[in-house]
N, C-alpha and C. Protein backbone atom coordinates (compact mmCIF):
# COMPACT_ATOMS: atom_id res chain seq x y z
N UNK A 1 0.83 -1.20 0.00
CA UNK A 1 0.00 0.00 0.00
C UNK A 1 0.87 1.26 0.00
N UNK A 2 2.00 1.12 0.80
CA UNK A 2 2.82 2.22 0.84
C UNK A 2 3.39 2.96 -0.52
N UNK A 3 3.78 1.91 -1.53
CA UNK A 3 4.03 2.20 -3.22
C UNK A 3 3.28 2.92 -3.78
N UNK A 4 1.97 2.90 -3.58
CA UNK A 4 0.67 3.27 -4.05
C UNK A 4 0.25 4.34 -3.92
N UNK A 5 0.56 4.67 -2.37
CA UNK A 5 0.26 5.99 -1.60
C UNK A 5 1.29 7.12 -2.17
N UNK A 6 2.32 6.79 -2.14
CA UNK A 6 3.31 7.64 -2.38
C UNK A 6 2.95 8.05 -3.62
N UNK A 7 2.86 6.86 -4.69
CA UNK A 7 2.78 7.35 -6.30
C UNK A 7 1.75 8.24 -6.39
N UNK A 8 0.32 7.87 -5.51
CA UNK A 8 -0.51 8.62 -5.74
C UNK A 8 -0.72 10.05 -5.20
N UNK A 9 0.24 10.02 -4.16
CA UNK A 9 0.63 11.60 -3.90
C UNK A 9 0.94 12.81 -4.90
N UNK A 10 1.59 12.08 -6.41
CA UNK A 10 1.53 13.21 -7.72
C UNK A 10 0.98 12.98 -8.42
N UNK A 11 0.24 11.89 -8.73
CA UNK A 11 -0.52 11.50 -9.63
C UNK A 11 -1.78 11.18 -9.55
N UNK A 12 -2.98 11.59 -10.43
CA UNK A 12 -4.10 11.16 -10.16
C UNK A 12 -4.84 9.98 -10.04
N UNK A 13 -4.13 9.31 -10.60
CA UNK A 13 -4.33 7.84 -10.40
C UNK A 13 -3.30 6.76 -10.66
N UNK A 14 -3.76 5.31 -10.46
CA UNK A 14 -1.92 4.24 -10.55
C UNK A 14 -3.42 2.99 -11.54
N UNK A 15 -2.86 2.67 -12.13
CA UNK A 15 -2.38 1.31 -12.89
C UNK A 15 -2.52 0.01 -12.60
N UNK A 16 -2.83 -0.77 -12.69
CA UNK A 16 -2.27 -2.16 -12.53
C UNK A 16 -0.72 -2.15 -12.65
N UNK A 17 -0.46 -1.95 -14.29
CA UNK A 17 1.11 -2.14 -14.91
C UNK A 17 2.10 -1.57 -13.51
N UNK A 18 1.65 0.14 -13.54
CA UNK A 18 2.44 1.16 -12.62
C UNK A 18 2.65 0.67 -11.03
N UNK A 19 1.62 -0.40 -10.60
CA UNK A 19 2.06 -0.66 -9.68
C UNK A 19 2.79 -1.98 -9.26
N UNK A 20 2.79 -2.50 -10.47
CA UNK A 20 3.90 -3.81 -10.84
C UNK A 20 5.08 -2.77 -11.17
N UNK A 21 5.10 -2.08 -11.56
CA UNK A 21 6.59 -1.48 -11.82
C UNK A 21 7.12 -1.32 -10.63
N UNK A 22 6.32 -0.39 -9.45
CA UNK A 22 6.68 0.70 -8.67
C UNK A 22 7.18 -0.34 -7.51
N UNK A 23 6.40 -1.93 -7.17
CA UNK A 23 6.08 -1.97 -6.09
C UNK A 23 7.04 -3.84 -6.68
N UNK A 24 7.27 -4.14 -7.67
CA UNK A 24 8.03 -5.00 -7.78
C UNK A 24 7.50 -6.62 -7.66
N UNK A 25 5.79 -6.31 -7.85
CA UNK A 25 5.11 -7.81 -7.74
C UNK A 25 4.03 -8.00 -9.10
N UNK A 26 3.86 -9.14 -9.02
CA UNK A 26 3.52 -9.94 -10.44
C UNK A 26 2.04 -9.35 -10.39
N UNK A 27 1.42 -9.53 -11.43
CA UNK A 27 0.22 -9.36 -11.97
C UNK A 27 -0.95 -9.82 -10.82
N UNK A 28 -0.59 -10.92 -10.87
CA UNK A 28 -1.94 -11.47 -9.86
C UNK A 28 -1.81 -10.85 -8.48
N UNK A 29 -0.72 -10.68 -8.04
CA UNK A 29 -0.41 -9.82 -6.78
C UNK A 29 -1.00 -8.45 -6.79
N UNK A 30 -0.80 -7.99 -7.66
CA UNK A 30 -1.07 -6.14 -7.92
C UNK A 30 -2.89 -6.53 -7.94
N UNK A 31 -3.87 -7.51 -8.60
CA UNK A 31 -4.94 -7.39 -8.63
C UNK A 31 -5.22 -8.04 -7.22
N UNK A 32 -4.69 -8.57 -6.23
CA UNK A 32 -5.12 -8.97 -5.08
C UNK A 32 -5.29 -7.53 -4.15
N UNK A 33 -4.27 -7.12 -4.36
CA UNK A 33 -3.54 -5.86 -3.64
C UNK A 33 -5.43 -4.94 -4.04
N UNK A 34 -5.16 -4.53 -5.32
CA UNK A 34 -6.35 -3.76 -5.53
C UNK A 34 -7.70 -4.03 -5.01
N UNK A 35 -7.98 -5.72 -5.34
CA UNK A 35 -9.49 -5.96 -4.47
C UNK A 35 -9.27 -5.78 -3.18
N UNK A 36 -8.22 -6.10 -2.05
CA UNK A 36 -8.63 -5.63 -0.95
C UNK A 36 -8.18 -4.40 -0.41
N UNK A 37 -7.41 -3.53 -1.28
CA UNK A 37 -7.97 -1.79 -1.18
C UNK A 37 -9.34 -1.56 -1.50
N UNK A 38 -9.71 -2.08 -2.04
CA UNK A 38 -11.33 -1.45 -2.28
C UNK A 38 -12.24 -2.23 -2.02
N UNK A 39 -11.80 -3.03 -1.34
CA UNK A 39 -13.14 -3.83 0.20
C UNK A 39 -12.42 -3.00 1.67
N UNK A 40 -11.34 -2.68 1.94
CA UNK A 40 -11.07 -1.63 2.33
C UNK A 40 -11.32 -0.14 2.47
N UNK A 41 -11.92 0.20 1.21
CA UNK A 41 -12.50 1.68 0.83
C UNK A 41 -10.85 2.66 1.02
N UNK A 42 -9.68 1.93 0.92
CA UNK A 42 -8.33 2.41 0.14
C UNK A 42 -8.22 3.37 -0.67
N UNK A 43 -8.87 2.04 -1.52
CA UNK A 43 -9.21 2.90 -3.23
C UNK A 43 -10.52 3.02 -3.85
N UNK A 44 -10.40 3.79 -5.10
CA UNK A 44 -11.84 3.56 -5.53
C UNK A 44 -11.19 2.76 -6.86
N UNK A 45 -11.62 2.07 -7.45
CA UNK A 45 -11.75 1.63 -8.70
C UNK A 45 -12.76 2.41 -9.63
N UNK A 46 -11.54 3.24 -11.12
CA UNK A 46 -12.91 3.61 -11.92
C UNK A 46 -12.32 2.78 -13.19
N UNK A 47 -13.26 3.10 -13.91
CA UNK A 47 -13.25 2.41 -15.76
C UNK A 47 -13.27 0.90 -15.62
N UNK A 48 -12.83 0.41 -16.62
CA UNK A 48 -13.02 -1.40 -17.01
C UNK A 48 -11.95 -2.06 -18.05
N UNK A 49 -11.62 -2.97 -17.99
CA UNK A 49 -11.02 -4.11 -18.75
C UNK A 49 -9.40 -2.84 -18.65
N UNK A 50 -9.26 -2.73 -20.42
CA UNK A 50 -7.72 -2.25 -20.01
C UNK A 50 -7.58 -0.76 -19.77
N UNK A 51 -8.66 0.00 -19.63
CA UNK A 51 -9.21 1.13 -19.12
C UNK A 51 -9.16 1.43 -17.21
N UNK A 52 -9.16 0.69 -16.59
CA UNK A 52 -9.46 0.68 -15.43
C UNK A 52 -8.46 1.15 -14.67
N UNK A 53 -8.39 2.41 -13.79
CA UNK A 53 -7.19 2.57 -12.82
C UNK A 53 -8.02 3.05 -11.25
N UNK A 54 -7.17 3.32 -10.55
CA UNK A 54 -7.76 3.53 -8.95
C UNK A 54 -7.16 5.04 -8.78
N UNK A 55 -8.03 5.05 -7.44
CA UNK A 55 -7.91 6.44 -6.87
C UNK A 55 -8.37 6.71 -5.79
N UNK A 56 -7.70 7.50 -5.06
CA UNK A 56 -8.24 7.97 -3.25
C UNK A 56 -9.57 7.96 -3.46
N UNK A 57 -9.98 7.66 -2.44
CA UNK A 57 -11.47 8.04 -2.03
C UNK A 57 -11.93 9.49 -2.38
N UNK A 58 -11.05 10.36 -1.70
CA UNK A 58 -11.13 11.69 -1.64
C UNK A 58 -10.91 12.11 -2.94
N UNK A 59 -10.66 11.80 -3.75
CA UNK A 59 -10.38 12.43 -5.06
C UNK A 59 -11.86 11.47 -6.15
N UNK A 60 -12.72 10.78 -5.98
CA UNK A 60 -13.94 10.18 -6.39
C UNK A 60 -14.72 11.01 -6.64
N UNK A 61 -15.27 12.38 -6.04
CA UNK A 61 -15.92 13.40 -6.28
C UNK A 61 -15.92 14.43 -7.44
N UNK A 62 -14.32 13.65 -7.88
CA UNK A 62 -13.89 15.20 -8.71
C UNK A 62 -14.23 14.95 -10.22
């Protein structure tokens, strides 16, 4: 989560890919990571298929 947080400190949103880059774990890891940020309420998940990236809660409004 810490990879995530940080990246998302300049950026509006992270990736699947970006957080396999940033954070140094495989595919299926980065989508585990994401479902339980957002059964968490972490993240939000927006868009779909290869469209889809996350984002603070706090930034969902905008």
């Amino acid at each position: 989560m810490d990879a995530a947080l940080v990246f998302l400190k300049t950026n509006p949103s992270i990736r699947n890919s970006k957080l396999r880059e940033i954070a140094g774990v495989e595919y299926d890891q980065a989508i585990t990571f994401f479902n339980r940020a957002i059964l968490e309420k972490s993240l939000v998940r927006k868009g779909h298929s290869s469209g889809t990236h996350y984002i603070l809660p706090n930034r969902s409004e905008k």
